[in-house]
Protein backbone atom coordinates (compact mmCIF):
# COMPACT_ATOMS: atom_id res chain seq x y z
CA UNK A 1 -7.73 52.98 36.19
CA UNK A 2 -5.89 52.66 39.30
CA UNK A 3 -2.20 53.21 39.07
CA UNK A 4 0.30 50.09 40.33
CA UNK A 5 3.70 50.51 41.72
CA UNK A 6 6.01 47.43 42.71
CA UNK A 7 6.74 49.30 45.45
CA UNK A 8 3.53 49.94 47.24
CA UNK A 9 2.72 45.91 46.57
CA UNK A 10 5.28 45.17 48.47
CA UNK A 11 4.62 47.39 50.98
CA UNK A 12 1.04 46.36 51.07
CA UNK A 13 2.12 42.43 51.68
CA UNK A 14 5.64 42.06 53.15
CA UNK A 15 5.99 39.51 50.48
CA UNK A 16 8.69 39.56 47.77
CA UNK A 17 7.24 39.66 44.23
CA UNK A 18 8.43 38.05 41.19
CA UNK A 19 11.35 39.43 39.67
CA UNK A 20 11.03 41.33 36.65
CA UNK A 21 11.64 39.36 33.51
CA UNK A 22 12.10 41.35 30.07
CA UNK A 23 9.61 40.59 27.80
CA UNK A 24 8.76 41.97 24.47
CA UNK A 25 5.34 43.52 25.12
CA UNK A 26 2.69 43.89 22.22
CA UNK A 27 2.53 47.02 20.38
CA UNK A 28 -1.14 48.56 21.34
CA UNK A 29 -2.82 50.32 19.25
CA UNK A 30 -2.85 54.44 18.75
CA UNK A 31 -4.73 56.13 21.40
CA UNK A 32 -8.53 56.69 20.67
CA UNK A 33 -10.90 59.24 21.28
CA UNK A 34 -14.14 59.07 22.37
CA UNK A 35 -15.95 59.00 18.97
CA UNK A 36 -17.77 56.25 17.33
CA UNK A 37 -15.05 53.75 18.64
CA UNK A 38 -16.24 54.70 21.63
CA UNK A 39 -19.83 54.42 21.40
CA UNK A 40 -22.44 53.43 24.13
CA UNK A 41 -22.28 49.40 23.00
CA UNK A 42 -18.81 49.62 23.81
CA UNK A 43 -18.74 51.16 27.29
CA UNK A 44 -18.50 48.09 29.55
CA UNK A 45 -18.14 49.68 32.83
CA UNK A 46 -18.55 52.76 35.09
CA UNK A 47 -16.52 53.34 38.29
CA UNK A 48 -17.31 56.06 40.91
CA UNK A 49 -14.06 58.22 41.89
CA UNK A 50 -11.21 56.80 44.15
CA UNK A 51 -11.87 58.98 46.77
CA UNK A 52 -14.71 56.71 46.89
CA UNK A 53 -13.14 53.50 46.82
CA UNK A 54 -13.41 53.16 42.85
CA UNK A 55 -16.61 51.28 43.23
CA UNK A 56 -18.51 49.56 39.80
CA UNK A 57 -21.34 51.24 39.22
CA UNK A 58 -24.53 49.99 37.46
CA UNK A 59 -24.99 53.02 35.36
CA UNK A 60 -23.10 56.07 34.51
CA UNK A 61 -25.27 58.26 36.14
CA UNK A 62 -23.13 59.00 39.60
CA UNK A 63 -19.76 57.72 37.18
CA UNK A 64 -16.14 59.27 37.61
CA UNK A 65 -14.83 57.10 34.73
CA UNK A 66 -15.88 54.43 32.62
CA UNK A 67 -14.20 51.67 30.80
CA UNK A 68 -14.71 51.34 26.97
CA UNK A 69 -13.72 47.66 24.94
CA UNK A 70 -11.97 48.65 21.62
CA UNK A 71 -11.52 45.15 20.94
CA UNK A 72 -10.73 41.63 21.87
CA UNK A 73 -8.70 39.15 20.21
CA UNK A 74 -6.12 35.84 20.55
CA UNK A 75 -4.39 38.12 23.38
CA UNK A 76 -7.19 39.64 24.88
CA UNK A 77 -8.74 42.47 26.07
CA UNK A 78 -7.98 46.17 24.45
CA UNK A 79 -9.46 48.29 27.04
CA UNK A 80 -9.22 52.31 27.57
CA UNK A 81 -11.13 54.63 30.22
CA UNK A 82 -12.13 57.85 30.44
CA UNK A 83 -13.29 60.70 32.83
CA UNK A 84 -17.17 61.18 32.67
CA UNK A 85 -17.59 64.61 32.91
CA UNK A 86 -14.68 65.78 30.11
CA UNK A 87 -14.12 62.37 28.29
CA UNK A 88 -11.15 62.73 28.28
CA UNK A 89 -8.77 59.53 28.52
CA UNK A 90 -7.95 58.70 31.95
CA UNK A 91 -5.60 56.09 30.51
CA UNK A 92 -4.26 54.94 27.22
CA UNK A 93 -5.07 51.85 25.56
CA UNK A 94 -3.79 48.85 26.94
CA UNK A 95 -4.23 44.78 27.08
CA UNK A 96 -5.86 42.81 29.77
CA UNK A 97 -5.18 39.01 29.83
CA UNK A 98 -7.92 38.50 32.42
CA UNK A 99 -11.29 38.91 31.47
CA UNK A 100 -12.38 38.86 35.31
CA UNK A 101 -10.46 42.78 35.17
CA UNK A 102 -12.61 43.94 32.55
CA UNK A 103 -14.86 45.56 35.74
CA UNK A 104 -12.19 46.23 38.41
CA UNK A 105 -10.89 49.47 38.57
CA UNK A 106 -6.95 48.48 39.59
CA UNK A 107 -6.84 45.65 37.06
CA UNK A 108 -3.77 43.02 37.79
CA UNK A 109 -3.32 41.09 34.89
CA UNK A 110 -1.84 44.42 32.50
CA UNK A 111 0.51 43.96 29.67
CA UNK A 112 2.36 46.27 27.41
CA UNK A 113 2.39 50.14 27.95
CA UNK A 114 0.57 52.17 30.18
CA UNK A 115 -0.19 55.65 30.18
CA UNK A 116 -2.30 57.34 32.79
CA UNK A 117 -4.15 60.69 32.76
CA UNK A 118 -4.36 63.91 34.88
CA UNK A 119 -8.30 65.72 34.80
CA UNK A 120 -6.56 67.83 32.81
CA UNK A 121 -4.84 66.32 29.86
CA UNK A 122 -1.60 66.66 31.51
CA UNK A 123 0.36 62.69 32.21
CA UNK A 124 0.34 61.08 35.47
CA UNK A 125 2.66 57.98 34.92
CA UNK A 126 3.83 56.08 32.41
CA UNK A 127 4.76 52.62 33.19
CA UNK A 128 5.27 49.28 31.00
CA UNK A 129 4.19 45.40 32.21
CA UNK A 130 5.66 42.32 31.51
CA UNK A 131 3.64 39.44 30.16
CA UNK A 132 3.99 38.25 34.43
CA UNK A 133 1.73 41.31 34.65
CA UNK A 134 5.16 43.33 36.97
CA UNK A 135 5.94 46.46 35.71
CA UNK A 136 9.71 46.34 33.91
CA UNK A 137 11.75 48.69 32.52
CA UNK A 138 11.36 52.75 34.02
CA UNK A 139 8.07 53.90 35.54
CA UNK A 140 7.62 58.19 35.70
CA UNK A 141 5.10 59.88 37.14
CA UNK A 142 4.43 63.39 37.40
CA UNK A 143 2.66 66.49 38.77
CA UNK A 144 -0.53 67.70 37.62
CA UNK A 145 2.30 70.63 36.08
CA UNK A 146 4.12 67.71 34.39
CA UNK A 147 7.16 68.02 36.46
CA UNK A 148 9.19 64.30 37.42
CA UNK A 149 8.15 63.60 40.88
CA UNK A 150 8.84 59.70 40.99
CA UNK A 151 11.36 57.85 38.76
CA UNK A 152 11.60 54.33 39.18
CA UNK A 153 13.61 51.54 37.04
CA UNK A 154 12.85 47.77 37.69
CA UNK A 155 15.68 45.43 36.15
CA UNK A 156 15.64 42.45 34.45
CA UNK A 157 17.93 41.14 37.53
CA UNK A 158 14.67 41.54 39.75
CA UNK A 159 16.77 44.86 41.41
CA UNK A 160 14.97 48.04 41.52
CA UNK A 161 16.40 51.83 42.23
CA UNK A 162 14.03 54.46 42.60
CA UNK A 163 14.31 58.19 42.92
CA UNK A 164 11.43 60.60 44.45
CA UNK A 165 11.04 64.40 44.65
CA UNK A 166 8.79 66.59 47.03
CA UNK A 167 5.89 67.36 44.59
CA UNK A 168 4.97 70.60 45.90
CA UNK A 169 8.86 71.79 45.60
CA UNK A 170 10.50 69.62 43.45
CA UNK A 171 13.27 69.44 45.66
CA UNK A 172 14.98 65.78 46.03
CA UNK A 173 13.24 63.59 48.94
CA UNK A 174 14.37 59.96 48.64
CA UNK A 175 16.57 57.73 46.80
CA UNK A 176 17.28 53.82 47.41
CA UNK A 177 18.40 51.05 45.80
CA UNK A 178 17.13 47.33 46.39
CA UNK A 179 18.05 43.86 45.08
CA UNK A 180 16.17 41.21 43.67
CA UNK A 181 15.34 39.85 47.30
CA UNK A 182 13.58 43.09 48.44
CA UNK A 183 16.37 44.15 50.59
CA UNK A 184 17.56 47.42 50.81
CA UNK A 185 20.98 47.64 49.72
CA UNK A 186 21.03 51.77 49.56
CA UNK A 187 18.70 54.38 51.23
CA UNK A 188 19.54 58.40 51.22
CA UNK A 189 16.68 60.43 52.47
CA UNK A 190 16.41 64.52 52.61
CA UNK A 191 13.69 66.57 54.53
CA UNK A 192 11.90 69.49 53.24
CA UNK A 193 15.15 71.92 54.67
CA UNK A 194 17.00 69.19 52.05
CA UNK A 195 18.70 68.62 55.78
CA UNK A 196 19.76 64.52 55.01
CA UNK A 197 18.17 62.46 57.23
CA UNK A 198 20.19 60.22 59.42
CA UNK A 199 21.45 56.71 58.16
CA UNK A 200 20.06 55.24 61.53
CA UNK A 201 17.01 56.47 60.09
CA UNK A 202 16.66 55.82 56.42
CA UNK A 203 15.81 52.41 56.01
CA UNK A 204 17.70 51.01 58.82
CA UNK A 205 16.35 47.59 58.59
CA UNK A 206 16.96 47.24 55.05
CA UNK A 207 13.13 46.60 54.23
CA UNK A 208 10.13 48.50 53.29
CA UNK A 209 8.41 46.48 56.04
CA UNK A 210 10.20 47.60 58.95
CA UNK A 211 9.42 47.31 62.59
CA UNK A 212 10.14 50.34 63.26
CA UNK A 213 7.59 52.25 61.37
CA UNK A 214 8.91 55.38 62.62
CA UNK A 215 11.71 54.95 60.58
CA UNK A 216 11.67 58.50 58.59
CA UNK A 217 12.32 57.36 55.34
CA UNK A 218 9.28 54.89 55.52
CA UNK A 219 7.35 57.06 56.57
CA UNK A 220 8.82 59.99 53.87
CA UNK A 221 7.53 57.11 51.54
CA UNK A 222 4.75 56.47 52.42
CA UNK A 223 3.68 60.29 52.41
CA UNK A 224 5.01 60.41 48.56
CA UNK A 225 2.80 57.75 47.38
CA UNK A 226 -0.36 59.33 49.50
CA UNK A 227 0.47 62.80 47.95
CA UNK A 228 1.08 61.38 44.52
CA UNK A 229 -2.48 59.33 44.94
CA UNK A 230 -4.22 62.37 45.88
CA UNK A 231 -3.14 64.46 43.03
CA UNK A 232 -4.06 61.62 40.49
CA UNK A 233 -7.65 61.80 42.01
């Protein structure tokens, strides 16, 4: 499973999303194993890696990960996947409300809490959805080492704040603050020297989608999310 930030939708379409609302997600159940609950009747898809697009496969033969159906019910879908090769989760449990993501490896229509995997057993990002499928509340991910590399909150108020660190160094990269309109209301930006970069030069425009993509702390951004893809992979 694919992870989803807020952010990189937005980036991705230049089109404000729907604001956060707080919703009492379901409980899911405790994280399974492969075992019998995960048995070959229940494996209902195989995806190849990212690196090569995350493509559905017919068979697990050539398979990076592969999608297992604890159950279904009046809310739908309890799916978890796995890495091939260890299986090992690659996520924890979690409810789909679309049926039509039961064989897409970025599903959209997630509710509840989210847990995603490293190869090695370590956490990539934790995250919670809303029953509008937007994640709410704080989203963390981490290095393959577990160390915080991306702290995000989205609000109830639609506003978001996020905080990112260099993931090689762990020293502070970026920091901004938006409201529920998408606009940037506060943008500090540091390089690797932790030398701040300029004001005229950290979200100038006061969107993610700016003109100027040579705007440093875009483009600090968008190297974060790359790096942090990469890793996951």
């Amino acid at each position: 499973m694919k992870s989803n930030y807020k952010i990189l939708s937005i980036l991705a379409c230049g089109l404000a999303l729907s604001a956060c609302q707080s919703t009492t997600a379901p409980s899911a159940p405790a994280p399974t194993s492969l075992g019998s609950a995960a048995s070959e009747q229940s494996v209902i898809a195989y995806f190849s890696s990212m690196q090569t697009g995350g493509i559905l496969l017919l068979n697990g033969r050539s398979a990076d990960v592969y999608r297992v159906l604890i159950k279904h019910d009046e809310r739908g879908y309890w799916i978890q996947d796995f890495y091939q090769a260890s299986h090992r989760p690659q996520s924890s449990p979690v409810l789909l409300t679309n049926p039509a993501d039961l064989n897409k490896i970025s599903p959209t229509s997630v509710v509840g809490d989210l847990i995603l995997y490293y190869r090695n057993g370590q956490v990539y990002q934790r995250a919670t959805y809303n029953a509008q499928h937007q994640p709410t509340g704080q989203t963390t991910t981490y290095n393959p080492q577990g160390k915080l590399i991306v702290q995000e909150e989205n609000r109830a108020d639609g506003s978001y704040s996020g905080r990112f660190w260099y993931p090689e160094t762990l020293h502070q990269a970026l920091s901004f603050e938006m409201n529920s309109k998408h606009q940037v209301t506060m943008a500090k930006g540091w390089d690797q020297q932790q030398h701040a970069i300029p004001s005229n030069q950290c979200f100038a425009e006061k969107t993610l989608n700016p003109k100027n993509q040579q705007d440093q702390c875009y483009q600090l951004l968008m190297q974060i999310y790359q790096t942090s893809a990469t890793m996951a992979d």
